[in-house]
N, C-alpha and C. Protein backbone atom coordinates (compact mmCIF):
# COMPACT_ATOMS: atom_id res chain seq x y z
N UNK A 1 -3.54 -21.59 9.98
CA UNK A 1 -4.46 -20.67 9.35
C UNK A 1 -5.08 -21.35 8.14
N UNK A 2 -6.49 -21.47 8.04
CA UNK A 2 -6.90 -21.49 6.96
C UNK A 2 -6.54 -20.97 5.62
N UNK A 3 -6.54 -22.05 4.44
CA UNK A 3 -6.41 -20.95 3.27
C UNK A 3 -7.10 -20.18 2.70
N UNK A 4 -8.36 -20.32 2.81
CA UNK A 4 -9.27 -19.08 2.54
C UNK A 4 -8.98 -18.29 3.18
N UNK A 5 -8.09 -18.17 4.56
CA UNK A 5 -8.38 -16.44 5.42
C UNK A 5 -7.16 -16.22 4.52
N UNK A 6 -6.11 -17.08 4.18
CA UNK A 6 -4.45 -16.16 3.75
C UNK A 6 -4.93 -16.29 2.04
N UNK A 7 -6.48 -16.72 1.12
CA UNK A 7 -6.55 -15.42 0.27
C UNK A 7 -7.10 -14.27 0.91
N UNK A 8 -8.44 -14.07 1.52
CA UNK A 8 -8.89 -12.97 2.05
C UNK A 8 -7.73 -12.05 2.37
N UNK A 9 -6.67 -12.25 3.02
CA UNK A 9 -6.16 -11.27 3.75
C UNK A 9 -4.76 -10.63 2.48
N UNK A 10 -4.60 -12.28 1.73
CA UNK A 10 -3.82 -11.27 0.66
C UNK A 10 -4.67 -10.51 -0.39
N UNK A 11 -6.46 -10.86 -0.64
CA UNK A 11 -7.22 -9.51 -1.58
C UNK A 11 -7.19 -8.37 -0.46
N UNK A 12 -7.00 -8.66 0.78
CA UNK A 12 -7.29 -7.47 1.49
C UNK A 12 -6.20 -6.38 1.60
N UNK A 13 -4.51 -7.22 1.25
CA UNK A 13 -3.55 -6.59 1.15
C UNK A 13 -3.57 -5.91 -0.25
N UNK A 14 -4.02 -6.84 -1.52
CA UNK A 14 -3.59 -5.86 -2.72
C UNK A 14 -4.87 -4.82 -3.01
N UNK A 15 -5.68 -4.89 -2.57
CA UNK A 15 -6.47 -3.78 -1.86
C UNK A 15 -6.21 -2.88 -1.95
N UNK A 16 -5.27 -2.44 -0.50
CA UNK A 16 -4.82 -1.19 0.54
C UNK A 16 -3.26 -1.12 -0.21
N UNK A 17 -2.96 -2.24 -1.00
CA UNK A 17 -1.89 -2.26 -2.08
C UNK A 17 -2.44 -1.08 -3.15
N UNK A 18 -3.62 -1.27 -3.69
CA UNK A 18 -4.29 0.03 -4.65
C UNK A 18 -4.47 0.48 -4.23
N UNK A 19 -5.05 1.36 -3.20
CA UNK A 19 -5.29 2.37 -2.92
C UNK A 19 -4.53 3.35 -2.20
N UNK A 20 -3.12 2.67 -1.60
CA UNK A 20 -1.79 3.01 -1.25
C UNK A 20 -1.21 3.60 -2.99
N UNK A 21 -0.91 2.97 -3.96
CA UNK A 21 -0.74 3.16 -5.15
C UNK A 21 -1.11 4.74 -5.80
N UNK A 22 -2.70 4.54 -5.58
CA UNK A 22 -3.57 5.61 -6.62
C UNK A 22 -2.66 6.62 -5.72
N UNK A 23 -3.05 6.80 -3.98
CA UNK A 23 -2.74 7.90 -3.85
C UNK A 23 -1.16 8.47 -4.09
N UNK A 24 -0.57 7.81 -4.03
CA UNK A 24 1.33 7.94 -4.48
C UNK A 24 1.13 8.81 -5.68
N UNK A 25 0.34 8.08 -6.61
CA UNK A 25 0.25 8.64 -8.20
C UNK A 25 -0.28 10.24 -7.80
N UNK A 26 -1.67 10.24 -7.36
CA UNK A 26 -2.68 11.34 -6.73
C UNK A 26 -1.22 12.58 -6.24
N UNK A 27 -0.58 12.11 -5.58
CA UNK A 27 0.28 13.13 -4.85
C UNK A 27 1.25 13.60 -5.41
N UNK A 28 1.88 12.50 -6.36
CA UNK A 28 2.84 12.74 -7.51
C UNK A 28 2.28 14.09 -8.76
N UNK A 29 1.03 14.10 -9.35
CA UNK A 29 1.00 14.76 -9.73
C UNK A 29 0.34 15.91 -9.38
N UNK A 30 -0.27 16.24 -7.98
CA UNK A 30 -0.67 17.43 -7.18
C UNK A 30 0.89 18.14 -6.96
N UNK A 31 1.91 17.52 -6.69
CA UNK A 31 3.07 18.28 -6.31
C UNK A 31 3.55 19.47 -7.48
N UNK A 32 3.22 19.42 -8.51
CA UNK A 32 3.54 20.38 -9.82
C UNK A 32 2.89 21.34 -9.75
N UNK A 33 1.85 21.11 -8.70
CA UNK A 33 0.89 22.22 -8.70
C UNK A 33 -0.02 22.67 -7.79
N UNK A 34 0.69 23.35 -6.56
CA UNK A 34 0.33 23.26 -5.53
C UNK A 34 0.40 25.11 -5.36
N UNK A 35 -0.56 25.29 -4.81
CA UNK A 35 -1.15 26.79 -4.48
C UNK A 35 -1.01 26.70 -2.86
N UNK A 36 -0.11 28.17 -2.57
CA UNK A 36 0.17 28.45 -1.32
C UNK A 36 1.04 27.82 -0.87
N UNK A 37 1.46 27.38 0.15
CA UNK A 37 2.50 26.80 1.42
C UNK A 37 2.59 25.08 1.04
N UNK A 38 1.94 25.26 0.85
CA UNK A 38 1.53 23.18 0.92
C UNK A 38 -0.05 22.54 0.68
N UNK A 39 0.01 21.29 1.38
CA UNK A 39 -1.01 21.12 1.26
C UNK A 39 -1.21 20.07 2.44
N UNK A 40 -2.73 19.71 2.61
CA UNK A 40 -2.79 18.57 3.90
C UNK A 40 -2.99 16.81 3.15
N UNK A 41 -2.93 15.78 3.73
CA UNK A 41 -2.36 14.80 3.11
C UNK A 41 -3.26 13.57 3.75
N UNK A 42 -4.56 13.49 3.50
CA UNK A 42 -5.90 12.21 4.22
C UNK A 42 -5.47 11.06 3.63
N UNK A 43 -5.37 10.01 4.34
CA UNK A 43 -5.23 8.78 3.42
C UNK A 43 -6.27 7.73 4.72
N UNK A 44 -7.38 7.32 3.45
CA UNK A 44 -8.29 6.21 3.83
C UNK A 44 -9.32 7.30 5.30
N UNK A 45 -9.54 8.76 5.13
CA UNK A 45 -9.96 9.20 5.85
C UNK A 45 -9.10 9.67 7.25
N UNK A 46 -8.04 9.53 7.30
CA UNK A 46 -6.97 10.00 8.31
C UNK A 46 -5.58 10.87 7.93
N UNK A 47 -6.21 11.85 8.79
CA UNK A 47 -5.01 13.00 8.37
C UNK A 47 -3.93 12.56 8.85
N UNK A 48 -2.67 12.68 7.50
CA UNK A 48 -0.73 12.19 7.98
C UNK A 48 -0.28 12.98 8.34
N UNK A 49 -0.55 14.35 7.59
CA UNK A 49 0.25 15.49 7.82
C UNK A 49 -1.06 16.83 7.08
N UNK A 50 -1.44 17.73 8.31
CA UNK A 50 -2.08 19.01 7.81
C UNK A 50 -1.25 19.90 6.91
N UNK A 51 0.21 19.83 7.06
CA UNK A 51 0.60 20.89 5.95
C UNK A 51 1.82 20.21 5.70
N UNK A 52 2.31 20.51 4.18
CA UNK A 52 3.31 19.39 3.42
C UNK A 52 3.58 20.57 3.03
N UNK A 53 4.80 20.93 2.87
CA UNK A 53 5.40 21.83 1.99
C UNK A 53 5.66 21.13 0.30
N UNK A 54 5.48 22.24 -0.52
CA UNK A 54 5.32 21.68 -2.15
C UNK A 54 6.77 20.98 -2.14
N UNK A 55 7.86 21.17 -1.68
CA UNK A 55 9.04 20.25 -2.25
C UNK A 55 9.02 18.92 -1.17
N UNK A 56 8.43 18.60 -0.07
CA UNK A 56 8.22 17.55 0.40
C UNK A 56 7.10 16.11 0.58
N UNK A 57 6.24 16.87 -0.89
CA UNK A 57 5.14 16.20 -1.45
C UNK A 57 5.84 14.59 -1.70
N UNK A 58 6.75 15.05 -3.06
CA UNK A 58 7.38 13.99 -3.73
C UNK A 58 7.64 12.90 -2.65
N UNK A 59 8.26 13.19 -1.78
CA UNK A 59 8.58 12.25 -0.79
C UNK A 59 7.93 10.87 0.12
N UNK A 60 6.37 11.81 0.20
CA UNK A 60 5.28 10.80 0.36
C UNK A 60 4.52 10.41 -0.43
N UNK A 61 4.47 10.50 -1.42
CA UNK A 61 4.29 9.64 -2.94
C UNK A 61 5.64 8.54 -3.11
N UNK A 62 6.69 9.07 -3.22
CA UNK A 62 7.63 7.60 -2.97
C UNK A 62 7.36 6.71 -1.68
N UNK A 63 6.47 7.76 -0.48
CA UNK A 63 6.63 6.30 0.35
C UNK A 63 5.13 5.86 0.40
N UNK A 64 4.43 6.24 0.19
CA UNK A 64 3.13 5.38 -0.70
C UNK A 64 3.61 5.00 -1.49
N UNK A 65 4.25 4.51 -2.47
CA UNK A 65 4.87 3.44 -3.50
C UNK A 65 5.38 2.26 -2.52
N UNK A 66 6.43 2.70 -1.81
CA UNK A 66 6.99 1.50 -0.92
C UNK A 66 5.87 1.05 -0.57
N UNK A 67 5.36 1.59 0.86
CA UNK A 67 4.36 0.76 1.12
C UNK A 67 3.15 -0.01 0.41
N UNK A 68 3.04 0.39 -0.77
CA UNK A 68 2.12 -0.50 -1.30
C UNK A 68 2.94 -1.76 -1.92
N UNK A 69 4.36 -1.48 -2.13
CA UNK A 69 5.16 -2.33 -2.61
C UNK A 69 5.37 -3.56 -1.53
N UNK A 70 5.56 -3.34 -0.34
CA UNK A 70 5.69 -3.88 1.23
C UNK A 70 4.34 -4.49 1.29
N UNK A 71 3.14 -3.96 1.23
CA UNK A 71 1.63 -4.23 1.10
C UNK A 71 1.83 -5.99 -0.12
N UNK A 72 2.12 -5.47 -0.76
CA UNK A 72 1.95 -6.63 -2.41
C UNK A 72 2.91 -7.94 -1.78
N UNK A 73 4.15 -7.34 -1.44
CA UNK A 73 5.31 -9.00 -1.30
C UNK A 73 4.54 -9.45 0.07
N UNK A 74 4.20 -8.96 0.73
CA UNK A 74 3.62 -9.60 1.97
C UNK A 74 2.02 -10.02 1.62
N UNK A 75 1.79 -9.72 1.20
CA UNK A 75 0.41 -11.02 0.60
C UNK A 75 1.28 -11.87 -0.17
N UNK A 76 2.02 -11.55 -1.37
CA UNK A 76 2.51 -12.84 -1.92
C UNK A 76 3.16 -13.85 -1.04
N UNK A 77 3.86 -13.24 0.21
CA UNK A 77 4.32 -14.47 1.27
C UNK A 77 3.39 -15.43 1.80
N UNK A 78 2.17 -14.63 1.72
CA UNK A 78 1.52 -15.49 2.48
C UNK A 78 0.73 -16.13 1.68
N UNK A 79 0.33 -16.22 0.74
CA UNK A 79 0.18 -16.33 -0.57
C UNK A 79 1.28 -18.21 -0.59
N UNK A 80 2.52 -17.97 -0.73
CA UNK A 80 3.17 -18.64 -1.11
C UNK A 80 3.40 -19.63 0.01
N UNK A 81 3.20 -19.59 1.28
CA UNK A 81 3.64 -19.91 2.35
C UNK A 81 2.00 -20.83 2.69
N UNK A 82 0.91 -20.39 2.27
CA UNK A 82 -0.48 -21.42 1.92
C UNK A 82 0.05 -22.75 1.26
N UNK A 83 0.71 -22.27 0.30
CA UNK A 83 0.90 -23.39 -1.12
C UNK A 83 2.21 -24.05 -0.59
N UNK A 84 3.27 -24.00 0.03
CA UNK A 84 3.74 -24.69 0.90
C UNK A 84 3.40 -26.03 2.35
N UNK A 85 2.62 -25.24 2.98
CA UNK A 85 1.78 -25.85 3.54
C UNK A 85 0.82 -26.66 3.16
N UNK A 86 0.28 -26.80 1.91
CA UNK A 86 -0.34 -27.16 1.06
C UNK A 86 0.07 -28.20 0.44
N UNK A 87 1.07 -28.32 0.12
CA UNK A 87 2.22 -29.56 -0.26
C UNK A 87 2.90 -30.25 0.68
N UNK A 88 3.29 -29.53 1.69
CA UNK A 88 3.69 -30.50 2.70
C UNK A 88 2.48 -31.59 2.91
N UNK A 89 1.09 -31.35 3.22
CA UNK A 89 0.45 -31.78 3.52
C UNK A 89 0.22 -32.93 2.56
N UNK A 90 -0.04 -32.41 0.95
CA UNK A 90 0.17 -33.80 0.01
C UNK A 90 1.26 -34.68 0.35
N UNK A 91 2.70 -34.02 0.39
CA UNK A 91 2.99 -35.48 0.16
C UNK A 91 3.42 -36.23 1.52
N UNK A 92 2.90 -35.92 2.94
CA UNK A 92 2.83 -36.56 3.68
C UNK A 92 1.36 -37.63 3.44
């Protein structure tokens, strides 16, 4: 693989890394204050779940955290695994 595609694909990971993020935060603090039964839950234009009950909000805000966390070390692998390859190549 080229190293320009493994930066592209790690800006493309810390990306969907932010915007995995905002919404964690986004959901974290909608859960304090949620009118009626629940609520429905779009991420990047695709519905996860039409109805979330208010005490099972929290839950997908922690796992939008992971995954953006999973999102970040996996660009840095590949990230790091360029610059490996990268050196092998020097000092052959």
């Amino acid at each position: 693989m080229n190293v320009v595609f493994r930066y592209i694909i790690f800006g493309l990971l810390s990306i969907f890394a932010i915007l995995m993020i905002s919404k964690g935060t986004e959901l974290w603090l909608v859960a304090a204050n949620v009118n009626g039964d629940g609520i429905g839950i779009q991420f990047l234009g695709l519905e996860i779940n039409d109805q979330v009950s208010a005490k099972e909000i929290s839950r997908y805000a922690i796992g939008f955290f992971i995954a953006s966390l999973v999102a970040i070390v996996g660009g840095f692998f590949v990230i790091a695994r360029s610059s490996v390859k990268t050196n092998e190549r020097s000092v052959n």
